[in-house]
Protein backbone atom coordinates (compact mmCIF):
# COMPACT_ATOMS: atom_id res chain seq x y z
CA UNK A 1 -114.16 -135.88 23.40
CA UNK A 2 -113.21 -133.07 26.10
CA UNK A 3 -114.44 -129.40 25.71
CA UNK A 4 -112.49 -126.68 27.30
CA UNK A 5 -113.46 -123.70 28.17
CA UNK A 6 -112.40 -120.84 25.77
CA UNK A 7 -111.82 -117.25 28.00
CA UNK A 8 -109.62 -115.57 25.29
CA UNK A 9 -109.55 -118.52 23.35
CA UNK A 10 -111.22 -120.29 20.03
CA UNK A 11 -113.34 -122.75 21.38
CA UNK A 12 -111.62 -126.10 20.87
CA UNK A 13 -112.29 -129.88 21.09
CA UNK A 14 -110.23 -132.35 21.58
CA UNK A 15 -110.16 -136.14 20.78
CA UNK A 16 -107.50 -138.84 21.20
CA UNK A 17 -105.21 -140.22 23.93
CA UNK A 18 -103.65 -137.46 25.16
CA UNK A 19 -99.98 -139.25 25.31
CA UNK A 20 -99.95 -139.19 21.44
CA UNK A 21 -98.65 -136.56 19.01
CA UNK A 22 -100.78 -133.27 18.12
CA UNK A 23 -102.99 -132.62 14.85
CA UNK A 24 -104.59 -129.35 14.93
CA UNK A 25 -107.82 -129.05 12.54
CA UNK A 26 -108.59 -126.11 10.82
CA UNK A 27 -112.39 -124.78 9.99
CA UNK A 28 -113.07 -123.15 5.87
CA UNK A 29 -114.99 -119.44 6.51
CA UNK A 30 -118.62 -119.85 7.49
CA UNK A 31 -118.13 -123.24 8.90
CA UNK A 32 -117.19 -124.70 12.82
CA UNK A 33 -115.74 -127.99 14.11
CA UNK A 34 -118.60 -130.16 12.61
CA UNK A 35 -116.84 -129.43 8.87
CA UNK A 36 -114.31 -132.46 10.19
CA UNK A 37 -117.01 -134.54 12.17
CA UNK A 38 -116.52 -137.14 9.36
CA UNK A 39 -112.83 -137.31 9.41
CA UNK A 40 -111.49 -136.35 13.39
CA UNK A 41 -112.53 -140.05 15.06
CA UNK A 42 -110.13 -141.58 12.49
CA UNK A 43 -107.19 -139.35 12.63
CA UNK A 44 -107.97 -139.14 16.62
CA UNK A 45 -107.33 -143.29 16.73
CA UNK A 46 -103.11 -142.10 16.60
CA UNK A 47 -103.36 -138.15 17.30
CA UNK A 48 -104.43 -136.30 19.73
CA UNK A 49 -106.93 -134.24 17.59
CA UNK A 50 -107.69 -130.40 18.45
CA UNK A 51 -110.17 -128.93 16.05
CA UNK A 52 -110.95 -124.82 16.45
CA UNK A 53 -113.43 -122.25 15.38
CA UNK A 54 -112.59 -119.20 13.79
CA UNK A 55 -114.04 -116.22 16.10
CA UNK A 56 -117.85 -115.90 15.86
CA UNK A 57 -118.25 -118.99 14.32
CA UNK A 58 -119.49 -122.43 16.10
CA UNK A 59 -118.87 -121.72 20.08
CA UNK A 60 -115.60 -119.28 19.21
CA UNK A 61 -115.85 -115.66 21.09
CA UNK A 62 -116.34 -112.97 18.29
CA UNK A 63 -114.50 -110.27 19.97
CA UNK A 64 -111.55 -112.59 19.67
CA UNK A 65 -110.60 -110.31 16.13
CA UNK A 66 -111.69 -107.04 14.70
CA UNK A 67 -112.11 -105.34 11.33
CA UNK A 68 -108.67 -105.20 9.62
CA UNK A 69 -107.87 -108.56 10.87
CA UNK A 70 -105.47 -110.66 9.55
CA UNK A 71 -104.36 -114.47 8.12
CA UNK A 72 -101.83 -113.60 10.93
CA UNK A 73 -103.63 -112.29 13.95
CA UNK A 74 -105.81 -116.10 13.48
CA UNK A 75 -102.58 -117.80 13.48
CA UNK A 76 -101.29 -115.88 16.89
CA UNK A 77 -104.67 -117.25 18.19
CA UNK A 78 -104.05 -120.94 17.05
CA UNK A 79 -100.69 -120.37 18.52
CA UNK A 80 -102.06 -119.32 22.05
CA UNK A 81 -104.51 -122.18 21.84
CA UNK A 82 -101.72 -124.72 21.13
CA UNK A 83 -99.70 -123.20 24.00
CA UNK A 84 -102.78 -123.23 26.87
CA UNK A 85 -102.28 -127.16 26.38
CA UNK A 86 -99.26 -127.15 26.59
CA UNK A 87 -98.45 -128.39 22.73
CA UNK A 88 -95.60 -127.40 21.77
CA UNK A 89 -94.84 -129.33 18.08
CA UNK A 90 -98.10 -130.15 15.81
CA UNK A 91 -98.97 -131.49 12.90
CA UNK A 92 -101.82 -129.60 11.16
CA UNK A 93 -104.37 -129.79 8.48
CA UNK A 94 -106.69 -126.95 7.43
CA UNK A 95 -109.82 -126.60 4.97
CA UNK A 96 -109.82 -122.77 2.91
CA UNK A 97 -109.15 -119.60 5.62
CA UNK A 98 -107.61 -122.22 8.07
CA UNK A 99 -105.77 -123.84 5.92
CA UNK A 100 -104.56 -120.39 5.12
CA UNK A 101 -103.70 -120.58 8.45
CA UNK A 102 -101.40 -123.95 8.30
CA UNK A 103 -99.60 -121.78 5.32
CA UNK A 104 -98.97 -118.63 7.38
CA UNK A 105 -97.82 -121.08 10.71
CA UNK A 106 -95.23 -123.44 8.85
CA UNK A 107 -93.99 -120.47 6.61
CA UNK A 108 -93.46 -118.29 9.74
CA UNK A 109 -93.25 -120.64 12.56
CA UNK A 110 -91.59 -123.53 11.39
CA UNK A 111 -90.19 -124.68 14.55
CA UNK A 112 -94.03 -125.29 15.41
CA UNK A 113 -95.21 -127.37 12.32
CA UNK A 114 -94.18 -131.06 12.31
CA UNK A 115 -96.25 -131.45 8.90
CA UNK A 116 -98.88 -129.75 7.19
CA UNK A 117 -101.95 -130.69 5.54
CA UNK A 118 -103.61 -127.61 2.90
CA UNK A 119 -106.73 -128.44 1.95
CA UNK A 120 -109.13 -127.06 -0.93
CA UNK A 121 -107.21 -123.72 -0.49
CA UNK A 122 -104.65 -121.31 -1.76
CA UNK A 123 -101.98 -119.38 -1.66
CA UNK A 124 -104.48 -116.14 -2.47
CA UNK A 125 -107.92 -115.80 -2.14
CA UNK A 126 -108.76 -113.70 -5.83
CA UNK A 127 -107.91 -110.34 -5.09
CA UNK A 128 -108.32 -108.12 -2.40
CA UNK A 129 -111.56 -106.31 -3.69
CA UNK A 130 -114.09 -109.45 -3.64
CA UNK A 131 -113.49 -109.23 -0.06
CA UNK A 132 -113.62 -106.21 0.87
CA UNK A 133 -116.77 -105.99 -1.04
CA UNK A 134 -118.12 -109.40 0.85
CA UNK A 135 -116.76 -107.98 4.31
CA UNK A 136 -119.36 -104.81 3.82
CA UNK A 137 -122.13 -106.09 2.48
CA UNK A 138 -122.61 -108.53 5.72
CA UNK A 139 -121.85 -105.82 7.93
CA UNK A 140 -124.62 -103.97 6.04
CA UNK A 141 -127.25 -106.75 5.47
CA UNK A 142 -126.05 -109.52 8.07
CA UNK A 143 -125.14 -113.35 6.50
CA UNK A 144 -128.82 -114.83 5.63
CA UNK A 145 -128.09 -114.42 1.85
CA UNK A 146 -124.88 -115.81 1.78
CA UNK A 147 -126.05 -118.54 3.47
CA UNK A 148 -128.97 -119.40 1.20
CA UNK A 149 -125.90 -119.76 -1.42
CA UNK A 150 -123.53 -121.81 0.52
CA UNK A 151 -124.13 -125.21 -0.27
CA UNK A 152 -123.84 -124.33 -4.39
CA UNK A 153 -120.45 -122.78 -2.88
CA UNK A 154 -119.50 -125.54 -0.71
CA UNK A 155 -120.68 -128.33 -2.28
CA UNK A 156 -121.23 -130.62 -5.88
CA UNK A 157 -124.93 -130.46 -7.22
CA UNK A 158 -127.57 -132.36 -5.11
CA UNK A 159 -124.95 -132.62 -2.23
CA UNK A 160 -125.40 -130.50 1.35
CA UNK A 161 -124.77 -131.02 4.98
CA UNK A 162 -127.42 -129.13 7.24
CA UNK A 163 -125.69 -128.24 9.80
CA UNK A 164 -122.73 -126.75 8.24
CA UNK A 165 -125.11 -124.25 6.23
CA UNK A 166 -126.46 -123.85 9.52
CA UNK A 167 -123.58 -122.60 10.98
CA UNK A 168 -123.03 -120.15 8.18
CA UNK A 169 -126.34 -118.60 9.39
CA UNK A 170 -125.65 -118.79 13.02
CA UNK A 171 -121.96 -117.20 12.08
CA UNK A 172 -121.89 -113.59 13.85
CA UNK A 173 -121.42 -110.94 11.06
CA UNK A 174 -118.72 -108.83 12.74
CA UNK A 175 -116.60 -111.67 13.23
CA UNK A 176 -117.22 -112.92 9.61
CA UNK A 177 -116.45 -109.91 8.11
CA UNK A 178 -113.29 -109.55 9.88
CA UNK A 179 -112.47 -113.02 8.51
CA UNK A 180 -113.31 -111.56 5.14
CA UNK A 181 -110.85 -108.73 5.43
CA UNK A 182 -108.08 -111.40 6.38
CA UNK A 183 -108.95 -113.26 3.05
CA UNK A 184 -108.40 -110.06 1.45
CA UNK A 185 -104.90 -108.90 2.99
CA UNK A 186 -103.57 -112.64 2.81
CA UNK A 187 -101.31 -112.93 -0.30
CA UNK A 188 -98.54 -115.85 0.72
CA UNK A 189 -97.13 -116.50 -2.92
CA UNK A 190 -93.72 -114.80 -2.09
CA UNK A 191 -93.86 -116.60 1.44
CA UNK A 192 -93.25 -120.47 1.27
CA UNK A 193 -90.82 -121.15 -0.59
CA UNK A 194 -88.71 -121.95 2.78
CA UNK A 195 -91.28 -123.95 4.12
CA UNK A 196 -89.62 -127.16 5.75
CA UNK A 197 -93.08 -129.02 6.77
CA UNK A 198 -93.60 -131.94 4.70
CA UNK A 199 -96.76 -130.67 3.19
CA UNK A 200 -99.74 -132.14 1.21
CA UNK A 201 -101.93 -130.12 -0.87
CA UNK A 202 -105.53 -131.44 -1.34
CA UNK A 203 -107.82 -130.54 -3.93
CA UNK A 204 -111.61 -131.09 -5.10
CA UNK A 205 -111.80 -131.14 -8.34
CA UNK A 206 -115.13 -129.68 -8.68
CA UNK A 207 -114.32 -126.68 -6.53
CA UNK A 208 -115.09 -123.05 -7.29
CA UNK A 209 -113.88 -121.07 -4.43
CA UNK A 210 -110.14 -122.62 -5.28
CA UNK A 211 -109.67 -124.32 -7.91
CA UNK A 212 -107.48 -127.10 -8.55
CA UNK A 213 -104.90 -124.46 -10.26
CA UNK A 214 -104.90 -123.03 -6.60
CA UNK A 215 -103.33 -126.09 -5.31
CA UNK A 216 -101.01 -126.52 -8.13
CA UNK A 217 -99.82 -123.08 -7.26
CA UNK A 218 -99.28 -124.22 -3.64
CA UNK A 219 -97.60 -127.72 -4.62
CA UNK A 220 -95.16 -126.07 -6.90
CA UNK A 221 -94.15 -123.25 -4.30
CA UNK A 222 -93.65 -125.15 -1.15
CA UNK A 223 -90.76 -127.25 -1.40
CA UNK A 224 -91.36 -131.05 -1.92
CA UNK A 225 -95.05 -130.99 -1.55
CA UNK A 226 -97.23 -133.71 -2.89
CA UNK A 227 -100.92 -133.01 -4.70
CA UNK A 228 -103.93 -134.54 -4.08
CA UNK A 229 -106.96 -133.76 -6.28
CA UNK A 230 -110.35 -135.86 -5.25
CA UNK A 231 -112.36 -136.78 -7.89
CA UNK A 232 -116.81 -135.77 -6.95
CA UNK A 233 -115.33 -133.11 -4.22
CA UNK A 234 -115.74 -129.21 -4.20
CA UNK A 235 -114.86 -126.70 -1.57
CA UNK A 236 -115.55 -128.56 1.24
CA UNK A 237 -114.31 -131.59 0.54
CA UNK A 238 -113.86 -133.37 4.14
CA UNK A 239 -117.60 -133.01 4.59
CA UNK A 240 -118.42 -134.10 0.83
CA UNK A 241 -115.28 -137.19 0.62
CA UNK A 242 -114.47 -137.81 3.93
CA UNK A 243 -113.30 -141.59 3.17
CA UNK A 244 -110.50 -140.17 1.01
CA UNK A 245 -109.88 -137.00 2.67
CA UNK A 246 -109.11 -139.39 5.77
CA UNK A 247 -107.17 -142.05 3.91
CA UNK A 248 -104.97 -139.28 2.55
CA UNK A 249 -104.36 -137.19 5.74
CA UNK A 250 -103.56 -140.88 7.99
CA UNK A 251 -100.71 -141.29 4.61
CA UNK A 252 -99.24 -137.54 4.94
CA UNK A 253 -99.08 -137.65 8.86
CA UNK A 254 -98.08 -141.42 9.64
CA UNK A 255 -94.54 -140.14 10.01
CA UNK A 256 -95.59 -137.51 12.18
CA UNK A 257 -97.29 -139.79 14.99
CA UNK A 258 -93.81 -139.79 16.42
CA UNK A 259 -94.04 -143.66 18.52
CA UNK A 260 -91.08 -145.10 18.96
CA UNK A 261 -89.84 -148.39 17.50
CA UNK A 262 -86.07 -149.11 16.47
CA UNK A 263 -86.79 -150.80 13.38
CA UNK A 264 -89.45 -150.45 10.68
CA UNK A 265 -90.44 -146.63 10.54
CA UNK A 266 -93.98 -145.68 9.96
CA UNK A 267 -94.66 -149.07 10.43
CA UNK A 268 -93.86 -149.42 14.14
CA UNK A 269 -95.50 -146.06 15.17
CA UNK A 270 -98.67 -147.94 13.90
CA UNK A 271 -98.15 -151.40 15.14
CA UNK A 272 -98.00 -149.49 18.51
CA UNK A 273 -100.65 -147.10 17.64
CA UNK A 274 -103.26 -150.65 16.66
CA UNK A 275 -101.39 -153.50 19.37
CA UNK A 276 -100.37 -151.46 22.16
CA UNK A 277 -96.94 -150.10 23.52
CA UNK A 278 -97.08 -153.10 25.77
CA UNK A 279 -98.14 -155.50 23.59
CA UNK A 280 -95.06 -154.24 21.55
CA UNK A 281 -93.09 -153.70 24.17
CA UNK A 282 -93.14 -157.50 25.29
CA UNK A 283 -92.49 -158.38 21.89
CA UNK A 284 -89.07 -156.59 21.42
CA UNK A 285 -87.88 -156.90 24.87
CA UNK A 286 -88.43 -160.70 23.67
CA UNK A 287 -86.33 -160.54 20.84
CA UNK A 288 -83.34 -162.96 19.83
CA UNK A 289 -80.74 -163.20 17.42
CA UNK A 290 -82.83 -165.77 16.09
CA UNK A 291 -86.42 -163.85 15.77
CA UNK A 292 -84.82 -159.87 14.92
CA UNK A 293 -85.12 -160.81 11.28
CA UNK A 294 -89.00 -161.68 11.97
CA UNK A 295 -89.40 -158.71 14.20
CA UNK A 296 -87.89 -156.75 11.18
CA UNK A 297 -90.55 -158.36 9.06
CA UNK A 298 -93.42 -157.94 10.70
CA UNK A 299 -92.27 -154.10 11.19
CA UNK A 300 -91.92 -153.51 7.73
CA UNK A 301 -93.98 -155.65 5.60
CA UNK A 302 -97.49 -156.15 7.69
CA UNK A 303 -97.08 -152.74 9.45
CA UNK A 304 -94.91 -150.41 7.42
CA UNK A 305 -96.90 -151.53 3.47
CA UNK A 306 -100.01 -153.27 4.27
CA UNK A 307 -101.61 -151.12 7.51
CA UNK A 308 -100.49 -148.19 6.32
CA UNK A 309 -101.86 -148.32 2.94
CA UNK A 310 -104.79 -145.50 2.95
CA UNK A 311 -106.82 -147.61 0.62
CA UNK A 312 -108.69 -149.06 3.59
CA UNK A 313 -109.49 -147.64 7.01
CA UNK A 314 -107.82 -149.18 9.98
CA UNK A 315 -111.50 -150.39 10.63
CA UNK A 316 -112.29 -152.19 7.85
CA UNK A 317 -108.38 -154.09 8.02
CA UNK A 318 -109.77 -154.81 11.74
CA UNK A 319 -112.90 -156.31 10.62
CA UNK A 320 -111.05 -158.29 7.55
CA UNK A 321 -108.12 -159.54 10.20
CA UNK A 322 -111.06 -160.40 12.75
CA UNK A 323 -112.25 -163.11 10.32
CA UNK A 324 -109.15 -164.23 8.69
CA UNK A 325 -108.11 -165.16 12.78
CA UNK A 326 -111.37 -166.46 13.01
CA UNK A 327 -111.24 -168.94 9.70
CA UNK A 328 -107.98 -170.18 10.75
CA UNK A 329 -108.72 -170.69 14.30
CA UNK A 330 -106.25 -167.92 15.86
CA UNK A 331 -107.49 -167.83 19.26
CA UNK A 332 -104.78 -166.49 21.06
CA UNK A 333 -103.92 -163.85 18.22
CA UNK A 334 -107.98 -163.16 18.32
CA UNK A 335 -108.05 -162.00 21.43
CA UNK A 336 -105.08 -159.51 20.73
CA UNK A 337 -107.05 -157.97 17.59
CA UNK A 338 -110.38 -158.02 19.70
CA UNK A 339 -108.05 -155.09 21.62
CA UNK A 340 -107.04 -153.62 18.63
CA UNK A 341 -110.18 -153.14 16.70
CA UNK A 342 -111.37 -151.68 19.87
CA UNK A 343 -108.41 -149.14 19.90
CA UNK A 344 -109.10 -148.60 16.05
CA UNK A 345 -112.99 -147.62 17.04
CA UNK A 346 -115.02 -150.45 16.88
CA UNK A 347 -118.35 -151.09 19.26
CA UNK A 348 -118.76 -154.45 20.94
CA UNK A 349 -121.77 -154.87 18.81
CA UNK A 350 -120.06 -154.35 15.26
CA UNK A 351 -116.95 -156.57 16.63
CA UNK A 352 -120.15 -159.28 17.83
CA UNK A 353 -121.49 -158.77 13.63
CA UNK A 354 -118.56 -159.09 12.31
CA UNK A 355 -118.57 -162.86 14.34
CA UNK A 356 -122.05 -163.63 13.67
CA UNK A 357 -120.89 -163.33 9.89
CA UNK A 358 -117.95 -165.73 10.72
CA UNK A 359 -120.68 -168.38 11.48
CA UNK A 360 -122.24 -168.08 8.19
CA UNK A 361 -118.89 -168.37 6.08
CA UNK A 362 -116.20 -170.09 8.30
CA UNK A 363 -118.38 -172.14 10.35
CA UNK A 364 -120.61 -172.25 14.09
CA UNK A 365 -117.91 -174.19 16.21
CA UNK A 366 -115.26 -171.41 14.70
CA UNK A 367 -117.75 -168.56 15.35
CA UNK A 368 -118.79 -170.31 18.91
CA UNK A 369 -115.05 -170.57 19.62
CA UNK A 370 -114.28 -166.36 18.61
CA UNK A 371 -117.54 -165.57 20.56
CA UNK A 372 -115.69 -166.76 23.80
CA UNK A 373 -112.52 -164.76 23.15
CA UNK A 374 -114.13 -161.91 22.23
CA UNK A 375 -116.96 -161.78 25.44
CA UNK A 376 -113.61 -162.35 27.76
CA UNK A 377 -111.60 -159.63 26.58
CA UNK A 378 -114.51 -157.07 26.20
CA UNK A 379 -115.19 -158.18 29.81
CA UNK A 380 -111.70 -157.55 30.62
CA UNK A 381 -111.99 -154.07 28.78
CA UNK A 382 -115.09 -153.29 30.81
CA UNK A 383 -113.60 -154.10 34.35
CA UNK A 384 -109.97 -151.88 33.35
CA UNK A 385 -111.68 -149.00 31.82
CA UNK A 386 -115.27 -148.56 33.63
CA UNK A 387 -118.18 -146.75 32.04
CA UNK A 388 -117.11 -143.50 32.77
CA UNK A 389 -113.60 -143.80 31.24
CA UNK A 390 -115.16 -144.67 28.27
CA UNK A 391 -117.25 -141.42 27.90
């Protein structure tokens, strides 16, 4: 993960290879960066992930906005942000006030947004006096009491993360209230009906702060949106489901990772994103007449259905292909998923557990046999990349 420094900018962190396309992360009111600490290593394994906070919140200036402050004026800082890196096209995904902020970009800068993810938020916030009401009384008293109420807010009963309601207190009241007058001047339900982003509306079920009704709003207003609603989530639902807020948002975006491949779609952006370019590289420059249709295959069936279904993580299908290999004595394509579970976030020791169960269930000489692949290309691995690239 790299930290840059802000100046005039939200503070920012960014994960992922930095060759592969951008997904910008949004914060809800009240929270930082940590409200996607569940969800950003995943998405980061085929984006290059740049989560923001919202002024005065996390490590995010406050003077960055004022009172009066607008859905709009957060956008033009998102905007700046993406152009300091020199990202010109994103996809994004945003929880509440940033995913207001998703709204606002692909309904007024379109040519920005390659896809959009809206999550537990809305196309209006409940009227324009709730806020304006909110926005004074921190001014007036500061944030400790709307803290202490966060987590029935944020979260289903008997359910809270810490820091997050930490980081409501720590929030600095100017720049919250300003926030709060932006919830209260944002009305968008006249304003996406041209939006061209293929967009995906989440939903907990068991929010308050925006209902589900909010998200049906959005779905039927933007044009061919799909709807999401997750079952034990409420307002902030990547901290509270993060398993199926990630297994939706790698669906939405895999056709926004934007890898080449000249045959199976989605699925070749992913076999590049788990193999390798030059794994797959090799593999079609070494393609015949007489192995296209295989090539065409693999693309589309074991890539383009099975590793793209969201049901599992790209983890878990590493650690089920690791012992499938490893029962059927698949050295040489061992060794080539020993590089691939790496790449889809697995340590050396859970790929070494994952083979220490292979002796229990497929055998010791199979195990003993996986063990030696596995210690030479994590050896390899250690000699290419160093301990510092790895940081």
């Amino acid at each position: 993960m790299t930290t840059l420094p802000t100046g005039r900018l939200p503070h920012h962190t960014i994960e992922g290879p930095g060759s592969a396309p951008a997904l910008l992360l949004g914060p809800s009111l009240g929270t930082s960066t940590a409200l996607w600490d569940a969800v950003a290593p995943e998405l980061a394994t085929v984006h290059r992930v740049v989560r923001w906070d919202l002024p005065g919140h996390g490590r995010s200036p406050a003077e960055l906005i004022g009172p009066g402050a607008t859905v709009a004026d957060l956008a033009a800082l998102v905007l700046a942000l993406a152009d300091t890196l020199g990202i010109d096209r994103f996809a994004y995904a945003g929880v509440s006030l940033g995913g207001a902020v998703g709204l606002h970009l692909a309904a007024h800068h379109p040519e920005r947004v390659t896809s959009l993810a809206a999550v537990c938020t809305s196309l209006h916030f409940g009227g324009e006096e709730p806020w304006r009401e909110r926005a004074a009384t921190v001014r007036r008293e500061g944030l400790a009491a709307l803290a202490e109420s966060a987590p029935r807010r944020w979260f289903t009963p008997g359910f809270t993360v810490p820091a997050l309601v930490a980081d409501h207190a720590a929030a600095d009241p100017g720049a919250y209230a300003a926030c709060c007058d932006a919830l209260a001047a944002y009305d968008l339900r006249d304003g996406v009906a041209s939006v061209a982003a293929p967009t995906l509306v989440l939903a907990g079920r068991e929010d308050p702060a925006t209902p589900p009704a909010h998200a049906r709003e959005i779905a039927d207003a933007v044009p061919g949106a799909s709807l999401v609603e997750l079952a034990g989530a409420s307002h902030l639902a990547p901290a509270e489901r993060p398993t199926a807020v990630s297994a939706a948002l790698r669906a939405h975006f895999a056709g926004s990772t934007g890898s080449p491949g000249p045959v199976g779609g989605g699925g070749a952006a992913v076999r590049r994103a788990v193999l390798g370019d030059a794994h797959v590289d090799r593999a079609q420059a070494a393609t015949t007449s007489f192995t296209a249709r295989f090539q065409d295959f693999i693309s589309r069936y074991a890539w383009g259905e099975i590793w793209t279904d969201p049901t599992l993580s790209r983890r878990e299908r590493s650690m089920i292909t690791l012992t499938a290999l490893v029962a059927h004595g698949h050295l040489a394509e061992l060794a080539l998923h020993v590089r691939a579970a790496r790449r889809n976030g697995l340590t050396p020791e859970e790929i070494g557990a994952v083979l220490l169960q292979t002796a229990v269930y497929c055998g010791v000489p199979a195990a003993n046999a996986a063990f030696g692949v596995a210690q030479r290309v994590l050896a390899e691995e250690e000699t290419t990349t160093g301990p510092e690239a790895r940081d």
